[in-house]
N, C-alpha and C. Protein backbone atom coordinates (compact mmCIF):
# COMPACT_ATOMS: atom_id res chain seq x y z
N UNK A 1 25.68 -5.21 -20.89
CA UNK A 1 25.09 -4.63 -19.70
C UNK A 1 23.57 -4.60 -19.82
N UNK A 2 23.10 -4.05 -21.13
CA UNK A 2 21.18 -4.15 -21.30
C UNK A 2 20.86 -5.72 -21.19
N UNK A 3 21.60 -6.64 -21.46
CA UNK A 3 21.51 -8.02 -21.06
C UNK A 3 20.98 -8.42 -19.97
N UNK A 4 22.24 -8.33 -18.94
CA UNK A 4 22.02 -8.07 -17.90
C UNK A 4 20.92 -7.43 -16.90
N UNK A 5 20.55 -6.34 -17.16
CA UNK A 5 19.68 -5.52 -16.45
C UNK A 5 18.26 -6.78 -17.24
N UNK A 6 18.06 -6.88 -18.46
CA UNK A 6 16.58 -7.37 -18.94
C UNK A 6 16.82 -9.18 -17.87
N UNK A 7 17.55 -9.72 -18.30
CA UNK A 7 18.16 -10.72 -17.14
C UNK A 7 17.09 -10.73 -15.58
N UNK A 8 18.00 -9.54 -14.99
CA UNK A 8 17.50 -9.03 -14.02
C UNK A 8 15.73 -8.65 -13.36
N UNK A 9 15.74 -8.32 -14.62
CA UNK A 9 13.93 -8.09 -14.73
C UNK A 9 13.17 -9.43 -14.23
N UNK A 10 13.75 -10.35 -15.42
CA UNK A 10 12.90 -11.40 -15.64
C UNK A 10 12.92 -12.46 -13.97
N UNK A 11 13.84 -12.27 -14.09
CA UNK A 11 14.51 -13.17 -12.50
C UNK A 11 13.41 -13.36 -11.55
N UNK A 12 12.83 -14.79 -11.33
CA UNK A 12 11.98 -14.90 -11.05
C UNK A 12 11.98 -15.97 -9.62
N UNK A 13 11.89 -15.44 -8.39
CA UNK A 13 11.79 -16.70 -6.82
C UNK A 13 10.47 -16.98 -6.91
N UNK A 14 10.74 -18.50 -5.99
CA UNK A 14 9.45 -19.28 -5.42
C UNK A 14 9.03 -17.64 -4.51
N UNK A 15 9.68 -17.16 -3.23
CA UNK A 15 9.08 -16.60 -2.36
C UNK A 15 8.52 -14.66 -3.58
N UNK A 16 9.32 -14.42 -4.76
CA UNK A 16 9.02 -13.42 -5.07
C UNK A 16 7.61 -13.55 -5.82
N UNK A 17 7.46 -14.70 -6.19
CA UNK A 17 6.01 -15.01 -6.61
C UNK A 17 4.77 -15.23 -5.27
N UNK A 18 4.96 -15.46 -4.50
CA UNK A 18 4.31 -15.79 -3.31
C UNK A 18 4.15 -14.07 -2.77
N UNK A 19 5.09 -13.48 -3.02
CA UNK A 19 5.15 -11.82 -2.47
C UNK A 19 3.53 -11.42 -3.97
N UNK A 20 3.81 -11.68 -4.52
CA UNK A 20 3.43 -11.04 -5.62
C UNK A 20 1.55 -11.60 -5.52
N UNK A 21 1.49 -12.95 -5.21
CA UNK A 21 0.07 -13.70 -4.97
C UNK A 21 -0.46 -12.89 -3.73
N UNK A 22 0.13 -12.68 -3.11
CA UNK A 22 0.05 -12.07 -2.27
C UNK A 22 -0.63 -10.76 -2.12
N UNK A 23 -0.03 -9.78 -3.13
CA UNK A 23 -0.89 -8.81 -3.35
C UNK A 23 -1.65 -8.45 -4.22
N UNK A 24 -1.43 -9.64 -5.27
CA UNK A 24 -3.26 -10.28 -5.50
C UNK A 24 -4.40 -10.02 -4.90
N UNK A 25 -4.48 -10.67 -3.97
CA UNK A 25 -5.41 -10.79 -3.07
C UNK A 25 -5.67 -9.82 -2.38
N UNK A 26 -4.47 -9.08 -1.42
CA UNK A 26 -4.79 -8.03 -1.12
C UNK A 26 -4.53 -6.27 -1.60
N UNK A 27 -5.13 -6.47 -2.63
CA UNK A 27 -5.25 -5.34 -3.58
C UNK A 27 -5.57 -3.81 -2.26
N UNK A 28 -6.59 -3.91 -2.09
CA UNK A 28 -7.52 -3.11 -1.24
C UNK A 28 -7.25 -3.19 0.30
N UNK A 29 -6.26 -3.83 0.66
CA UNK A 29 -5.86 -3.64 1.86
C UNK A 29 -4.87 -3.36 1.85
N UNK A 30 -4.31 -2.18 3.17
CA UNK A 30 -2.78 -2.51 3.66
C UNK A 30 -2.23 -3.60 4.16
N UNK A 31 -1.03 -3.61 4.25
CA UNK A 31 -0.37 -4.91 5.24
C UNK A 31 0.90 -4.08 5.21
N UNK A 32 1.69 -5.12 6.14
CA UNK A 32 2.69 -5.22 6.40
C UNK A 32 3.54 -6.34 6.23
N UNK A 33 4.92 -6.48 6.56
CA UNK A 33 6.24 -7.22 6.35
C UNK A 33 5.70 -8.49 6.92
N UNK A 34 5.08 -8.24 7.85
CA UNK A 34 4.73 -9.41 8.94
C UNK A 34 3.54 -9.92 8.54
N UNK A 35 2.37 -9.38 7.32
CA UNK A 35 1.57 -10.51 7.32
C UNK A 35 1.65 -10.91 5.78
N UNK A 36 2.88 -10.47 5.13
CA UNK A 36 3.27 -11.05 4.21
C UNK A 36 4.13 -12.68 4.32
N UNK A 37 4.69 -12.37 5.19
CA UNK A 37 5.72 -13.09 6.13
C UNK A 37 4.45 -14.68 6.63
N UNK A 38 3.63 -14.67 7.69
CA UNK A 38 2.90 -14.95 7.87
C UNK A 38 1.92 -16.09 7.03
N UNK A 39 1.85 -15.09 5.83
CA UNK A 39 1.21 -16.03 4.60
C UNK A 39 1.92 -16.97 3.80
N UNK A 40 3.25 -16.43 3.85
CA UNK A 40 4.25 -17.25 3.34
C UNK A 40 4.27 -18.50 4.23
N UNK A 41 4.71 -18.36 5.00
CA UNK A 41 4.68 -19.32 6.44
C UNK A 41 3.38 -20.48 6.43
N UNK A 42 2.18 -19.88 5.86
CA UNK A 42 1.26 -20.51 6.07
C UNK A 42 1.32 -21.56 4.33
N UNK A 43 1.47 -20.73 3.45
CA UNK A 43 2.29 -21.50 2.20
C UNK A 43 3.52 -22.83 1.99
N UNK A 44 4.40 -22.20 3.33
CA UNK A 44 4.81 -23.71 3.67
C UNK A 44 6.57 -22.94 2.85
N UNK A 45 6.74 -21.82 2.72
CA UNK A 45 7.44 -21.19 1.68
C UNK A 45 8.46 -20.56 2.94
N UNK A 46 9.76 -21.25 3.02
CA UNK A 46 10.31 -20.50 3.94
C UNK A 46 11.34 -19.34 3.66
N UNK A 47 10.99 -18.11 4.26
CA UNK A 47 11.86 -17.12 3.70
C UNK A 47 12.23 -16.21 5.14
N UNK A 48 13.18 -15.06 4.47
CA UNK A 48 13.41 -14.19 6.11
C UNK A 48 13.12 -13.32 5.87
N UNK A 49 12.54 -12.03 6.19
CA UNK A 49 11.80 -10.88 6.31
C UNK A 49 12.65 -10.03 6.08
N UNK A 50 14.49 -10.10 5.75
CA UNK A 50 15.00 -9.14 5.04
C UNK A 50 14.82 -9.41 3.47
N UNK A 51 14.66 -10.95 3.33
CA UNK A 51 14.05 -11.07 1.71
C UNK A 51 12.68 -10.38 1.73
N UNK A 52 11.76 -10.53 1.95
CA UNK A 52 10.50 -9.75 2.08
C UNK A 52 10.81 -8.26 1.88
N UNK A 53 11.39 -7.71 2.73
CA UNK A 53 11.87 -6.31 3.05
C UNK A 53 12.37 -6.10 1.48
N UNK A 54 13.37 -6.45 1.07
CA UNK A 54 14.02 -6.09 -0.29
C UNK A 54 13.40 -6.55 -1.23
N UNK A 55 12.02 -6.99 -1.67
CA UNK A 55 11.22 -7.75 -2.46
C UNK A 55 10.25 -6.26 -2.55
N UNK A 56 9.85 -6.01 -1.34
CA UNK A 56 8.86 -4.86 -1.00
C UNK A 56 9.03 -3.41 -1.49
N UNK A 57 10.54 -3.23 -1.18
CA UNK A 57 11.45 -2.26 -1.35
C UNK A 57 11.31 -2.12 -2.90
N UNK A 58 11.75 -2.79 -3.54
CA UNK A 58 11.91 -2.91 -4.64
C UNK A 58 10.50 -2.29 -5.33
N UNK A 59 9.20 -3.13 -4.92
CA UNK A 59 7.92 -2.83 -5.92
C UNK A 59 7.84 -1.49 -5.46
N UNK A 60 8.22 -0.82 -4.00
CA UNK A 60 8.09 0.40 -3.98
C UNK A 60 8.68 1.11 -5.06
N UNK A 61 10.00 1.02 -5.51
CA UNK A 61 10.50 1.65 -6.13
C UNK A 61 10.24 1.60 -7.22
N UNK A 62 9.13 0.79 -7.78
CA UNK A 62 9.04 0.40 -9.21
C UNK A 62 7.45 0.97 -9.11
N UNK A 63 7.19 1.84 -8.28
CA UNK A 63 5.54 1.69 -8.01
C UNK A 63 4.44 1.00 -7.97
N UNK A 64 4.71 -0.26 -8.28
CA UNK A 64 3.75 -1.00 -7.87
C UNK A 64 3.08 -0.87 -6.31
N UNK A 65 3.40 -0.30 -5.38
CA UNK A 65 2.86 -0.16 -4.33
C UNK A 65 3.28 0.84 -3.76
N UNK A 66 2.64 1.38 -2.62
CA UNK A 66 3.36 2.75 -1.71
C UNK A 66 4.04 1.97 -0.22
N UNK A 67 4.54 3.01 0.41
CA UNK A 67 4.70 2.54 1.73
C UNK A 67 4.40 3.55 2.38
N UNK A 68 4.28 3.59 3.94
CA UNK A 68 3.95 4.59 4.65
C UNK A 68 3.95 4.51 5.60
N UNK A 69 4.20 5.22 7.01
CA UNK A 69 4.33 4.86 8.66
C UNK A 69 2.83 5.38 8.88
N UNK A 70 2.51 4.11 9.61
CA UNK A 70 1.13 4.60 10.35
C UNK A 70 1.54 5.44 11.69
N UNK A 71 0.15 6.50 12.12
CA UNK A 71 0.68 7.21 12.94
C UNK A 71 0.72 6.45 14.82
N UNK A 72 0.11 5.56 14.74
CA UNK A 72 -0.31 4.82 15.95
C UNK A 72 1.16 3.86 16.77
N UNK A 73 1.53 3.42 15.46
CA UNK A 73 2.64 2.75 16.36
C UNK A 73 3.98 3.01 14.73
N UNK A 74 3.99 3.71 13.86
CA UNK A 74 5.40 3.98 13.40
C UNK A 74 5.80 2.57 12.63
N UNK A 75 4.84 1.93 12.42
CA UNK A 75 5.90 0.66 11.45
C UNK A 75 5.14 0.86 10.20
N UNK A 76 5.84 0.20 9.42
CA UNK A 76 5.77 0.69 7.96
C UNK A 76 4.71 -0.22 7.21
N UNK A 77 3.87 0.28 6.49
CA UNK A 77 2.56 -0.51 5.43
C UNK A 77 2.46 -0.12 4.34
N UNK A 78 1.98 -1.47 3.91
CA UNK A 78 1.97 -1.22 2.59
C UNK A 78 0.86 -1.52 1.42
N UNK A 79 0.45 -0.62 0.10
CA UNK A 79 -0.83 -0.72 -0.37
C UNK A 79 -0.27 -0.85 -1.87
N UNK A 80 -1.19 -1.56 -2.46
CA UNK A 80 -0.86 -1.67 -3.88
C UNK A 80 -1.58 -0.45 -4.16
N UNK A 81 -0.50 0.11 -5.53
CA UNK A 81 -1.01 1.01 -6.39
C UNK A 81 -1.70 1.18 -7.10
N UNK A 82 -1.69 -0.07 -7.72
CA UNK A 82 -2.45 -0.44 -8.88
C UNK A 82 -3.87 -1.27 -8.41
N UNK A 83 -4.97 -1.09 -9.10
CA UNK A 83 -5.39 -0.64 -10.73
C UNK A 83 -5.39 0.81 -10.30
N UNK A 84 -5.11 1.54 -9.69
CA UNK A 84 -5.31 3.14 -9.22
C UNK A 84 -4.49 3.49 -9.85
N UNK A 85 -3.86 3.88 -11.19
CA UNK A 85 -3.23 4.58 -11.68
C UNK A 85 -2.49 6.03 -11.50
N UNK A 86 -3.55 6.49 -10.89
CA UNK A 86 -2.91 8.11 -10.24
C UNK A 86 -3.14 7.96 -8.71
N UNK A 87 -2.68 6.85 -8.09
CA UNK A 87 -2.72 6.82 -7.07
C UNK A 87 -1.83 7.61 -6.16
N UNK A 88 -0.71 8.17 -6.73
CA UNK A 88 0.46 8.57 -5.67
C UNK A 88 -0.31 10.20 -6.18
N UNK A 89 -1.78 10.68 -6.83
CA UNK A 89 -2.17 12.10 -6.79
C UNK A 89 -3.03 11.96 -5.60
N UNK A 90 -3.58 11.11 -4.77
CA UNK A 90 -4.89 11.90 -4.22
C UNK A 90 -4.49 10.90 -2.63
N UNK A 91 -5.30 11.35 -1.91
CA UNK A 91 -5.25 10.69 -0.27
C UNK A 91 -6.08 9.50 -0.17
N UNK A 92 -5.46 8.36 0.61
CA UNK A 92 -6.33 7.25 1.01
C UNK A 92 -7.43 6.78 2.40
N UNK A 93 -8.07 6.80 1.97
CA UNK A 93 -8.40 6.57 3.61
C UNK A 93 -8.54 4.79 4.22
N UNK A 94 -7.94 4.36 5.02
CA UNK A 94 -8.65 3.19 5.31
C UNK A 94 -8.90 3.10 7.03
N UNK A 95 -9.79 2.02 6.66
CA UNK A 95 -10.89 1.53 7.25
C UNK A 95 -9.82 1.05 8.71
N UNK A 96 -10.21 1.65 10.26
CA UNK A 96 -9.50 0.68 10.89
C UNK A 96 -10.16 -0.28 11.33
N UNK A 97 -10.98 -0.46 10.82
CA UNK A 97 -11.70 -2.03 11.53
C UNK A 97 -11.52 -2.95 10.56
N UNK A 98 -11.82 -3.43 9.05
CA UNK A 98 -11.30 -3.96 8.43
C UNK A 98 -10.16 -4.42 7.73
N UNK A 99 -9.97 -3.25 7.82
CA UNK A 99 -8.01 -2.69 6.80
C UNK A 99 -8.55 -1.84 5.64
N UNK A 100 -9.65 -1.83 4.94
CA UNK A 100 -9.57 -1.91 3.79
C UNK A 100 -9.08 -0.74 3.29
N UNK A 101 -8.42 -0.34 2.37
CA UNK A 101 -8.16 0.82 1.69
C UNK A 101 -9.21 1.41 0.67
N UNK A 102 -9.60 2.82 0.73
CA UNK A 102 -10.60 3.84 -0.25
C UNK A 102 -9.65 5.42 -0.62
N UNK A 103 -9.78 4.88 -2.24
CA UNK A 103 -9.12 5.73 -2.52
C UNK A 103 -10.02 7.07 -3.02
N UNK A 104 -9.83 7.92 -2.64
CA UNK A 104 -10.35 9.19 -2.58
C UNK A 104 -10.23 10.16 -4.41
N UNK A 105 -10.90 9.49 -4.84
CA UNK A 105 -10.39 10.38 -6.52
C UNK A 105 -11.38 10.71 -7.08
N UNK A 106 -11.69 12.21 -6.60
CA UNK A 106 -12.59 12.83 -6.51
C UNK A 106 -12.13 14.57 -6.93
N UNK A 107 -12.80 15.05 -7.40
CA UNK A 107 -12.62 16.60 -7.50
C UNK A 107 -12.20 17.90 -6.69
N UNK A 108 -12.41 16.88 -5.42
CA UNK A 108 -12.05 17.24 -3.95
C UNK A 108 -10.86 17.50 -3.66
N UNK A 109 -9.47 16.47 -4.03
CA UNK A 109 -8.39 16.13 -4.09
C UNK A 109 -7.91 17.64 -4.67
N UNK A 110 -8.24 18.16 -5.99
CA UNK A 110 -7.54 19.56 -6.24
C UNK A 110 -7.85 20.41 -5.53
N UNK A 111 -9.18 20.54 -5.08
CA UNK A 111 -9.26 21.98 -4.45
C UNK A 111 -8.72 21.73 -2.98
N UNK A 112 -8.66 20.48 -2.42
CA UNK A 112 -7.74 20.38 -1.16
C UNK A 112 -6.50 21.03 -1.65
N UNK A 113 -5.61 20.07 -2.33
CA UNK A 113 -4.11 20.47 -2.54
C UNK A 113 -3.93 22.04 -2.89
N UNK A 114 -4.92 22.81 -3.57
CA UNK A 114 -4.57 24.27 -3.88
C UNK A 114 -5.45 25.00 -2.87
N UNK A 115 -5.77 24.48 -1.82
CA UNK A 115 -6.22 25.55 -0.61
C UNK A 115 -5.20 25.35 0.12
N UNK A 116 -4.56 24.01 0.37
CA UNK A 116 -3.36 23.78 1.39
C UNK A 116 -1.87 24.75 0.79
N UNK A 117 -1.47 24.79 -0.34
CA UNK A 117 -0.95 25.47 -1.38
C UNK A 117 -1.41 26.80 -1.01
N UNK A 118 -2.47 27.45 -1.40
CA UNK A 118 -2.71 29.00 -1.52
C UNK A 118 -2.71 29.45 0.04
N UNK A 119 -3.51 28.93 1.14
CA UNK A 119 -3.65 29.19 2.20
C UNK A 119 -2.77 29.20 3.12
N UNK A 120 -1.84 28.04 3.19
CA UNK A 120 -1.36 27.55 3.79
C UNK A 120 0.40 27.71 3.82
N UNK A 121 0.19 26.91 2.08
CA UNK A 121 2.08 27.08 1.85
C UNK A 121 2.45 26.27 1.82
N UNK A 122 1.42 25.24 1.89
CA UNK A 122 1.76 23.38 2.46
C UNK A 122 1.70 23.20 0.65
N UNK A 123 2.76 21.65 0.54
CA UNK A 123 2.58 21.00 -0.82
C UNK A 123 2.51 19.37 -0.43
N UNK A 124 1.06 19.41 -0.21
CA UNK A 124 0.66 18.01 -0.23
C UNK A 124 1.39 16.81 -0.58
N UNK A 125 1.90 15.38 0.32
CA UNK A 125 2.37 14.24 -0.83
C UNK A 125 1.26 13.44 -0.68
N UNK A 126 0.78 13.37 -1.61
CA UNK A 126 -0.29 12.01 -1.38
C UNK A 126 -0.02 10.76 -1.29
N UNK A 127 1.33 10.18 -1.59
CA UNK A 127 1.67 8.86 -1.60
C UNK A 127 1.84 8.60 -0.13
N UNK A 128 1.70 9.35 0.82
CA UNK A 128 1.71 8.69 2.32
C UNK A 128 1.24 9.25 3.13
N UNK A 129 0.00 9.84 2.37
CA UNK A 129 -1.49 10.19 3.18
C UNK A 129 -2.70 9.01 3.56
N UNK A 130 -2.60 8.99 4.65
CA UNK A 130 -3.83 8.05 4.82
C UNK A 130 -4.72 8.37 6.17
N UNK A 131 -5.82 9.12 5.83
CA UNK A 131 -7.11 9.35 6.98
C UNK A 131 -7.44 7.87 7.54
N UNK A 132 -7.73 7.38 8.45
CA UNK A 132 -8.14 6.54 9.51
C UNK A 132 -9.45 6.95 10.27
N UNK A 133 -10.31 6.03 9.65
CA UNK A 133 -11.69 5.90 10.32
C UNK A 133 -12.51 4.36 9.56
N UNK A 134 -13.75 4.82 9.32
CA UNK A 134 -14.58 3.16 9.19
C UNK A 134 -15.11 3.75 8.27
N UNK A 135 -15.22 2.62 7.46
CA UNK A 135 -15.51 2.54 6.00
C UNK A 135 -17.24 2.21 6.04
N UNK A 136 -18.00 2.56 4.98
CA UNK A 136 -19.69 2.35 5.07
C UNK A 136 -19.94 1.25 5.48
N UNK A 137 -19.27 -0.22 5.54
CA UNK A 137 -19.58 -1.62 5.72
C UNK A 137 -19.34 -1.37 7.23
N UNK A 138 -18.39 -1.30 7.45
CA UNK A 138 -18.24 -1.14 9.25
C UNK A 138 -18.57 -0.29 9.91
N UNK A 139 -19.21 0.95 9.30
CA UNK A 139 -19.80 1.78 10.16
C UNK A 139 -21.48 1.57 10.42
N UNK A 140 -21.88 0.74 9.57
CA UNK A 140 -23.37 0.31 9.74
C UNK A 140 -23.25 -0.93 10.67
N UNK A 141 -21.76 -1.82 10.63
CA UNK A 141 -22.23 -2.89 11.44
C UNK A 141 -21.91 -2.13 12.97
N UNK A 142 -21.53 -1.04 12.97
CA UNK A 142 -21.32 -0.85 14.94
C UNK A 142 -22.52 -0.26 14.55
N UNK A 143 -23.44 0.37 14.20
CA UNK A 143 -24.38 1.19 14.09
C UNK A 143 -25.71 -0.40 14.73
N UNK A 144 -25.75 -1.28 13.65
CA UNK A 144 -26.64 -2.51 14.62
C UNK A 144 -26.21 -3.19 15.46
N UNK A 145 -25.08 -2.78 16.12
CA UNK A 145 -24.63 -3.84 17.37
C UNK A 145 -25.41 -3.37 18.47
């Protein structure tokens, strides 16, 4: 059975490597099913978006990445965890004009969670917190338009 499961580990697709180049690249951004999907497509790599879905699923569960419903339209995104190590402790914010993701890991993060805690009663999850606004690069370029 430990066979098996290490087996399992190693088990390696054309499209699970393409999932994986994938978030390579986009470290610092969210995405979704669909522009994973998309890139594949553009790779020439044909797959179906319940493989995607259970590819995704999976790094969630292994933490390599979070997921989360945006509040605007309810479909699900997704951010790598890593190199952020304590990423599922503190809130993200990203950028809606770019995508980009900023992770907030700062000293700030405790005394939020223990005012929301003492004040409140609330127990923060940070793995599917994300503030929405513009990041310093895009807020200077509407600033010279």
């Amino acid at each position: 059975m430990m066979q098996n499961n290490q087996q399992q580990k190693k088990y390696r697709t054309k499209s699970r490597d393409a999932i994986m180049s994938y978030l390579e690249m986009h470290r610092e951004h969210s995405f979704s099913v669909y522009d994973v999907h998309e890139y594949m497509q553009a790779k020439g790599i044909s797959v179906n978006l319940t493989t995607i879905y259970r590819n995704l699923d999976k790094l969630t569960e292994d933490g390599e990445i979070m997921k989360y419903k945006t509040a605007e339209d309810e479909c699900c995104r997704y951010q790598c965890a890593k190199p952020h190590a304590r990423c599922h402790e503190h809130i993200h914010m990203q950028c809606r004009e770019c995508g980009k993701i900023l992770h907030m890991e700062c000293h700030f993060m405790e005394e939020l969670v223990n005012h929301l805690y003492e004040h409140h009663g609330f127990t923060l999850e940070c793995s599917g917190s994300v503030l929405m606004g513009l990041c310093e690069e895009c807020r200077l370029k509407v600033k010279q338009v």
